[in-house]
Structure formats: structure tokens, C-alpha cells
Protein backbone atom coordinates (compact mmCIF):
# COMPACT_ATOMS: atom_id res chain seq x y z
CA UNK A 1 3.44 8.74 17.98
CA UNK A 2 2.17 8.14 21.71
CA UNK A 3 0.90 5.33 23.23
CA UNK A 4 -1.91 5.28 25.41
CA UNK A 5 -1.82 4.45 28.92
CA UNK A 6 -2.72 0.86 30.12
CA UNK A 7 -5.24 1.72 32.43
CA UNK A 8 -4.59 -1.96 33.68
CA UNK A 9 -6.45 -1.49 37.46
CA UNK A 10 -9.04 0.35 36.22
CA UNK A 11 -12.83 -1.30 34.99
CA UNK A 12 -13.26 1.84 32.62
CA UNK A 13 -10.21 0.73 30.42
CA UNK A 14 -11.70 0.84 27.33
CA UNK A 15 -13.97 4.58 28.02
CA UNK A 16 -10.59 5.78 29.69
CA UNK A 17 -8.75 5.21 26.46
CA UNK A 18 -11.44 6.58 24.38
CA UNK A 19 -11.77 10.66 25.92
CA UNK A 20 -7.18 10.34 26.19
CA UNK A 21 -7.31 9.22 22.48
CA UNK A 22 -9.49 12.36 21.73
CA UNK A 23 -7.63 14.39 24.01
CA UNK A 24 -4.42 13.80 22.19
CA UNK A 25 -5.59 13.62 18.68
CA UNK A 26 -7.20 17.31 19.49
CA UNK A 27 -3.55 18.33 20.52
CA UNK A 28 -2.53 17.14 16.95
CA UNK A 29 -0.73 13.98 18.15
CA UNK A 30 -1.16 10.71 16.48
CA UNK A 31 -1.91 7.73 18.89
CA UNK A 32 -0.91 4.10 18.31
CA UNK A 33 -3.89 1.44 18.69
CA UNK A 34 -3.13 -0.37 21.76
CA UNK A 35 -2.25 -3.78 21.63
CA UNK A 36 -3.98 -7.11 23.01
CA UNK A 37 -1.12 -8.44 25.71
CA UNK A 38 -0.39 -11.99 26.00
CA UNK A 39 -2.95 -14.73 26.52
CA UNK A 40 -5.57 -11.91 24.65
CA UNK A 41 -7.59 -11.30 21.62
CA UNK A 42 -8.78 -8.39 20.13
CA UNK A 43 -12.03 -8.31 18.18
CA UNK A 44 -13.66 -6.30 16.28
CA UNK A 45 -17.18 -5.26 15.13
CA UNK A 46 -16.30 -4.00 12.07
CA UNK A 47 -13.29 -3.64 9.66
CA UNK A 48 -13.30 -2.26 6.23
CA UNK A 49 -10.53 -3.05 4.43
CA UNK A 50 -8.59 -0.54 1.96
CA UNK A 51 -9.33 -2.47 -1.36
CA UNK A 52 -12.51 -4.97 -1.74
CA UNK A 53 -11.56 -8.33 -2.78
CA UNK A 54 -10.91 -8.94 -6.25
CA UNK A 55 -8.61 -8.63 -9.31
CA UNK A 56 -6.70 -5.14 -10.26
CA UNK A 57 -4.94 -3.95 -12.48
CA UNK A 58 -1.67 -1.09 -11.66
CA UNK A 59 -0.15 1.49 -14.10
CA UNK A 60 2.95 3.28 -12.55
CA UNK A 61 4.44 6.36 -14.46
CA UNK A 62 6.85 8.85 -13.31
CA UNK A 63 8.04 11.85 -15.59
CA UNK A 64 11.27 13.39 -14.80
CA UNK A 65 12.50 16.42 -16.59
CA UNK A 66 15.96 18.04 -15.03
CA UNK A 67 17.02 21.46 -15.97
CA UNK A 68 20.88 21.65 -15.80
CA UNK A 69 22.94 24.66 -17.15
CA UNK A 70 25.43 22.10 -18.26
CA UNK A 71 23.60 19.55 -19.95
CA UNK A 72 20.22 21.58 -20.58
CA UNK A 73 16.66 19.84 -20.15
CA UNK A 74 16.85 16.22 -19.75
CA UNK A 75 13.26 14.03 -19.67
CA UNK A 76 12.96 10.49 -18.58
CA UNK A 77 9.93 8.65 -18.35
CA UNK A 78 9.23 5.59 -15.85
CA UNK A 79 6.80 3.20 -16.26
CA UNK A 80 6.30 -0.44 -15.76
CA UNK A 81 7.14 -2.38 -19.23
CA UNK A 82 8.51 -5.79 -19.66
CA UNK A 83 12.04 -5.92 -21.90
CA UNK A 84 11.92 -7.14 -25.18
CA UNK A 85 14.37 -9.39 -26.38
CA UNK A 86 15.48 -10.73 -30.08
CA UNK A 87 16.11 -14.10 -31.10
CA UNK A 88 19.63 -13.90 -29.74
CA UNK A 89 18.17 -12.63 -26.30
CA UNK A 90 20.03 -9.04 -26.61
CA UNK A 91 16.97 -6.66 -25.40
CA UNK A 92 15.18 -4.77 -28.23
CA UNK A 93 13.82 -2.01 -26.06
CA UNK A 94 17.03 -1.20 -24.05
CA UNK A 95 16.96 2.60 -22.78
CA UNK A 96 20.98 2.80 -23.42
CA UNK A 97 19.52 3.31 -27.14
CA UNK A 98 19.84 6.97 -27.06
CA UNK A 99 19.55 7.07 -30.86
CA UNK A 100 15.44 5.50 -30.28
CA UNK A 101 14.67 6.09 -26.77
CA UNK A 102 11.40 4.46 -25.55
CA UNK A 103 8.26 6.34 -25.90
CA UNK A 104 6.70 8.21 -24.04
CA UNK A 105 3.92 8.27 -22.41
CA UNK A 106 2.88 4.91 -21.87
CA UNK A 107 1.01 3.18 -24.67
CA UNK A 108 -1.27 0.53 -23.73
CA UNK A 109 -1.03 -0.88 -27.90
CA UNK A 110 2.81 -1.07 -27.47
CA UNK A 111 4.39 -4.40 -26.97
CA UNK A 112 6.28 -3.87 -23.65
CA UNK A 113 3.23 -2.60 -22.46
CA UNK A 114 3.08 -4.39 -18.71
CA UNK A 115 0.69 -3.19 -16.18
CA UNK A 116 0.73 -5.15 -13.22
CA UNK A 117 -2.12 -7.67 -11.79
CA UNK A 118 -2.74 -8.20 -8.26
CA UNK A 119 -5.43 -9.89 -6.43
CA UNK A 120 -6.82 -9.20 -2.68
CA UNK A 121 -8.36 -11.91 -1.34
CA UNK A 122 -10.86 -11.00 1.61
CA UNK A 123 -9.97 -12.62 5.44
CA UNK A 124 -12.50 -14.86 5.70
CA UNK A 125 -13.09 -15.46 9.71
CA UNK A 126 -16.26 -17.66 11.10
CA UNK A 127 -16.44 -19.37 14.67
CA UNK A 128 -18.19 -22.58 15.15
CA UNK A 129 -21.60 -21.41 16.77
CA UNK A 130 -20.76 -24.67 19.58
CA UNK A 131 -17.83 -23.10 20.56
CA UNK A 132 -19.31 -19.67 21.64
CA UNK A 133 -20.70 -19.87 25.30
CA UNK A 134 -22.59 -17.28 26.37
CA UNK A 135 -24.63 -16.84 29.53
């Protein structure tokens, strides 16, 4: 990564920054974003975020199958479940049970079924209109 230059002496900062960005992205560098320094603020005229706000829902699932002239093909499945315990609190769906190993793939009817919920709440920014002085 490279970081742009300062251009601190210069009035054309911001235009300066723009055509070295380009420059160096054309070269196939990546550029870091440069920084507000102390006592600043950056703001910005527009930001769209990666997810919109609201409630989702995430289903992870890796398969692994190994092919080893020792021990021959070996699968294993990953995926997120909750354990299951008994009345005693010993886990029902352990996967040292090689004589039932869990399922696979992942069954959304099957009680350790456990996708997981997230939520992204959206920044919500607003200046008081008396505050903003403008000439």
C-alpha cells in the first residue's frame, strides 16, 4: 500500500491527490485514503455502506474431503449448529460419535439447525441547522 503525499503548502491539495491516486492505481498499486490530521474532520457527500440496515440471517458450510494413501478419503462437514444435550447435559450430537456422525449437508428441519442473526443498524448523523454558519 502507498500513501499519498500531503501536499500540505499547496491550495490544490485535494485535485493534487486526485490525478497521484490515478497515477498509482494505473501502475497497479493500491493507495490508502488519507487521513484528517488533528484538530480536522473529514466529510463526506456520500457513503454507501456494504449491507443496508436491517435483520440477516448467515449460513456457514465448509466441506472438507482429504485423500490420504494411509487413511483413504476422509469428509468432514462444517457448519454452524448449536450442541444438543440430554437430560444429564452429555451432548447428543457430539462429532466424536463416529458410529452416527452428523449429517451432512446442512438441514434447515434438523434440530441443531443454528444459522446465525445479525442486525446492521444504519449511522444516523444530522447537524443542528443553527450550528452551520455559512457566508
Amino acid at each position: 500500500m502507498v500513501a499519498l503525499s500531503p501536499f500540505t503548502n499547496s491550495a490544490r491539495k485535494v485535485p493534487f491527490q486526485h490525478m497521484q491516486k490515478a497515477v498509482l492505481e494505473s501502475r497497479g498499486k493500491t493507495v490508502d485514503p488519507p487521513l484528517p490530521g488533528p484538530n480536522e474532520i473529514q466529510l463526506f457527500s456520500f457513503y454507501k455502506p456494504g449491507l443496508l440496515a436491517g435483520n440477516y440471517v448467515i449460513e456457514a458450510e465448509q466441506s472438507i474431503i482429504s485423500h490420504s494413501p494411509k487413511w483413504g478419503q476422509e469428509k468432514y462437514q462444517v457448519f454452524n449448529r448449536k450442541i444438543l444435550r440430554d437430560g444429564t447435559g452429555k451432548p447428543t450430537n457430539d462429532d466424536s460419535d463416529l458410529e452416527n456422525p452428523v449429517e451432512w449437508p446442512q438441514d434447515a428441519t434438523k434440530p441443531d439447525y443454528a444459522p446465525q442473526t445479525f442486525t446492521v443498524v444504519a449511522p444516523q448523523f444530522n447537524i443542528d441547522p443553527r450550528l452551520i454558519d455559512s457566508h
